[in-house]
N, C-alpha and C. Protein backbone atom coordinates (compact mmCIF):
# COMPACT_ATOMS: atom_id res chain seq x y z
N UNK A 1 -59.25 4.46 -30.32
CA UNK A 1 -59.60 5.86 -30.27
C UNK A 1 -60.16 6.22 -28.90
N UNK A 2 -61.04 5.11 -28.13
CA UNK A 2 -61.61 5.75 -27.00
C UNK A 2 -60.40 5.77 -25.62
N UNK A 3 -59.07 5.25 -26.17
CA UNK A 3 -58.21 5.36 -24.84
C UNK A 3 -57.53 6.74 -25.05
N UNK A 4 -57.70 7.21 -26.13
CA UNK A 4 -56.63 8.75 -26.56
C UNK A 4 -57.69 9.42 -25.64
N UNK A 5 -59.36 9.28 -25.89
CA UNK A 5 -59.97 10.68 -25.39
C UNK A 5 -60.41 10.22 -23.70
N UNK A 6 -60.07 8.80 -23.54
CA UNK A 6 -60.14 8.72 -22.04
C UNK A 6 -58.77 9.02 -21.38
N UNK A 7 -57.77 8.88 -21.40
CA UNK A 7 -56.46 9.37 -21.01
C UNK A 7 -56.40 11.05 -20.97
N UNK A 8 -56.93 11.90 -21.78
CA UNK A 8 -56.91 13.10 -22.04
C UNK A 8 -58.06 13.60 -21.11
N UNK A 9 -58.94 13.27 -20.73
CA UNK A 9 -60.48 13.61 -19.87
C UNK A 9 -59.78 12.90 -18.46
N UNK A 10 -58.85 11.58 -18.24
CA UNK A 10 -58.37 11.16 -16.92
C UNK A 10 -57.76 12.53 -16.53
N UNK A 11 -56.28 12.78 -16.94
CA UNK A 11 -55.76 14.34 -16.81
C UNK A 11 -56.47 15.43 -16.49
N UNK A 12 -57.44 15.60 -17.15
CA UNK A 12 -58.52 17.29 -16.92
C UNK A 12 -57.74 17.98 -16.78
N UNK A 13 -56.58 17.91 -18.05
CA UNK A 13 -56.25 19.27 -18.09
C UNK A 13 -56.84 20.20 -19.39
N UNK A 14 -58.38 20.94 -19.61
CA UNK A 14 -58.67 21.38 -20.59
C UNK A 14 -57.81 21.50 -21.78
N UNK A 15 -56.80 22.49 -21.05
CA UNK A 15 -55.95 23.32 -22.03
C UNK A 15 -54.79 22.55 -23.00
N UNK A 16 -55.22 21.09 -22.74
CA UNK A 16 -54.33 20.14 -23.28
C UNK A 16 -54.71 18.97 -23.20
N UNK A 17 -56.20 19.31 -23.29
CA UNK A 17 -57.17 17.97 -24.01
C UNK A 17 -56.53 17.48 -25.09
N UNK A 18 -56.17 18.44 -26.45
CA UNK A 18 -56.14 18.01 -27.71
C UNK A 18 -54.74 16.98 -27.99
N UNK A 19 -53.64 17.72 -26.88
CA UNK A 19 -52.08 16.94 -27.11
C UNK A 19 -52.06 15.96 -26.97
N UNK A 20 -53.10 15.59 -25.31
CA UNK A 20 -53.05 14.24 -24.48
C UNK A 20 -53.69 13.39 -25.58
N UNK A 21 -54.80 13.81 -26.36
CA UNK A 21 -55.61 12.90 -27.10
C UNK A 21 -54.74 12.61 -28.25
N UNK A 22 -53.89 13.38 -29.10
CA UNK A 22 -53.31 12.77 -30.05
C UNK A 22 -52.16 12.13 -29.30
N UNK A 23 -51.63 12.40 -28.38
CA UNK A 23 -50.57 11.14 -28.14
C UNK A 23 -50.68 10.45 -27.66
N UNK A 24 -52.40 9.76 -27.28
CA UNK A 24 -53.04 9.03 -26.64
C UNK A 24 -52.64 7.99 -28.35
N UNK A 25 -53.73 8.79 -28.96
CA UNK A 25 -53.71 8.18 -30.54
C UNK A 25 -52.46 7.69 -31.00
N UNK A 26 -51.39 8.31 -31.04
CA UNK A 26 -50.48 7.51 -31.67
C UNK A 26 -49.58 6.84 -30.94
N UNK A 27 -49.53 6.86 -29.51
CA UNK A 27 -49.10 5.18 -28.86
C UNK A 27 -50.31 4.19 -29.27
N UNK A 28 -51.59 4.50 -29.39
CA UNK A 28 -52.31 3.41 -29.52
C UNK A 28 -51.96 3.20 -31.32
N UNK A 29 -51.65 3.67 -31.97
CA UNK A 29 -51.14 3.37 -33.18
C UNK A 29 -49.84 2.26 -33.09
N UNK A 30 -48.97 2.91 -32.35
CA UNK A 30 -47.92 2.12 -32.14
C UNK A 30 -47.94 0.94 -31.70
N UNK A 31 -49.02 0.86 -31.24
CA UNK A 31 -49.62 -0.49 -30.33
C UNK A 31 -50.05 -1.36 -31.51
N UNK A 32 -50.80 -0.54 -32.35
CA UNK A 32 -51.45 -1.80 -33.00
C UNK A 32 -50.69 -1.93 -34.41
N UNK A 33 -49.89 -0.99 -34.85
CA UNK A 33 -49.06 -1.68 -36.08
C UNK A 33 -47.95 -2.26 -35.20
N UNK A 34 -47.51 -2.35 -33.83
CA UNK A 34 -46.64 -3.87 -33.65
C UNK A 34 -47.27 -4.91 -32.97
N UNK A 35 -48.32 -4.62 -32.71
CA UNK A 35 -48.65 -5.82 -32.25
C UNK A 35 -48.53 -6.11 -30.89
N UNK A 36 -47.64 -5.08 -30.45
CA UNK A 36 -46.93 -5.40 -28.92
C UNK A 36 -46.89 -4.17 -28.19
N UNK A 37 -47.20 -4.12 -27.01
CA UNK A 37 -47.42 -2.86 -26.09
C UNK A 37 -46.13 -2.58 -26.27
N UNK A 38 -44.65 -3.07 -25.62
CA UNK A 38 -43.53 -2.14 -25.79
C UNK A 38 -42.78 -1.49 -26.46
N UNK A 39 -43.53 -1.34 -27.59
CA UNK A 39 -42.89 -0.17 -28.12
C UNK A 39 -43.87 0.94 -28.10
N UNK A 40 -45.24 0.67 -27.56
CA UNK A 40 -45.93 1.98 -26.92
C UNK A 40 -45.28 2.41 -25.81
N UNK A 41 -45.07 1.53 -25.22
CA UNK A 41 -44.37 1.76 -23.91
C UNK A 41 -43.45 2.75 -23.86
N UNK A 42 -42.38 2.00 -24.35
CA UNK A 42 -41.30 2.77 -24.98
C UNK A 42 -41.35 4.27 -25.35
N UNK A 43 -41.73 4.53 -26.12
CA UNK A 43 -42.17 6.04 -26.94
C UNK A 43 -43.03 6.50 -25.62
N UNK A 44 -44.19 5.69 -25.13
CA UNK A 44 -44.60 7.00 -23.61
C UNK A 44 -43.15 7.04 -22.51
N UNK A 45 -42.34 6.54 -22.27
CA UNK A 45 -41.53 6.75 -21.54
C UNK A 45 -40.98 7.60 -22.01
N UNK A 46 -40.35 7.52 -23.34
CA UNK A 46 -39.13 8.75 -24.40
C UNK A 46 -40.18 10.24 -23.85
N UNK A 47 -41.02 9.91 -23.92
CA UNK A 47 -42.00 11.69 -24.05
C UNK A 47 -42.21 12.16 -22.50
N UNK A 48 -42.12 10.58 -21.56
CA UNK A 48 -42.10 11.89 -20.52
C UNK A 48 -40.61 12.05 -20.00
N UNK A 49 -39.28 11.44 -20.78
CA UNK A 49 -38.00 11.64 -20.15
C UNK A 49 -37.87 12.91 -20.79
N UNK A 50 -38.22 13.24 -22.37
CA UNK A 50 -38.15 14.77 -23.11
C UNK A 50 -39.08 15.62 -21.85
N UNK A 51 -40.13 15.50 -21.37
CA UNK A 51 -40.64 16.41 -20.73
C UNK A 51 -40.03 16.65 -19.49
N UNK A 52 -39.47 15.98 -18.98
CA UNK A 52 -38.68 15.77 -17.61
C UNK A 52 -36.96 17.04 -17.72
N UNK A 53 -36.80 16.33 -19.09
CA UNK A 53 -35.49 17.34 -19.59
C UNK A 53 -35.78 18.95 -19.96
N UNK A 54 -36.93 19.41 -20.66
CA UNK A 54 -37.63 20.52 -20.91
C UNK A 54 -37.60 21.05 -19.55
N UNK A 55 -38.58 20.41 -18.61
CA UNK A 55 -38.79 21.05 -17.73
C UNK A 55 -37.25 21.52 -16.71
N UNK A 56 -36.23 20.66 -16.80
CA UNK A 56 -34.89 20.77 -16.22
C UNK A 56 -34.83 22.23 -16.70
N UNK A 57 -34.45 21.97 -18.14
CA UNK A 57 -33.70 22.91 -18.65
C UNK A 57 -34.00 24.08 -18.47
N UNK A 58 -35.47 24.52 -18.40
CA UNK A 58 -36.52 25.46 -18.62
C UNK A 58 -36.09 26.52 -16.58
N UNK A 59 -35.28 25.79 -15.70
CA UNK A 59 -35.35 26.19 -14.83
C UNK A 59 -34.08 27.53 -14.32
């Protein structure tokens, strides 16, 4: 729990304290029902290639 609300306070982005912290939370979920960082890994990469594509598209 304390890496969701330190990852989210690293950023300072107020207005998206709450997103950073739950998807802080559920890679660290992902982390600990496998046992193994890469598939946290994994899923933070998928979210910033979706954000990477959003932002494409969005232009």
């Amino acid at each position: 729990m304390y890496h969701g609300a330190h990852w989210s306070v690293f950023y300072f982005m107020l207005d998206r304290f709450l997103a950073y912290f739950l998807v802080g939370m559920i890679l660290w979920f992902v982390y600990k029902k496998a046992g193994n960082l890469l598939p946290a890994m994994l899923a933070h990469a998928s979210l910033n290639y979706i954000s990477i594509i959003v932002r494409t598209l969005n232009r």
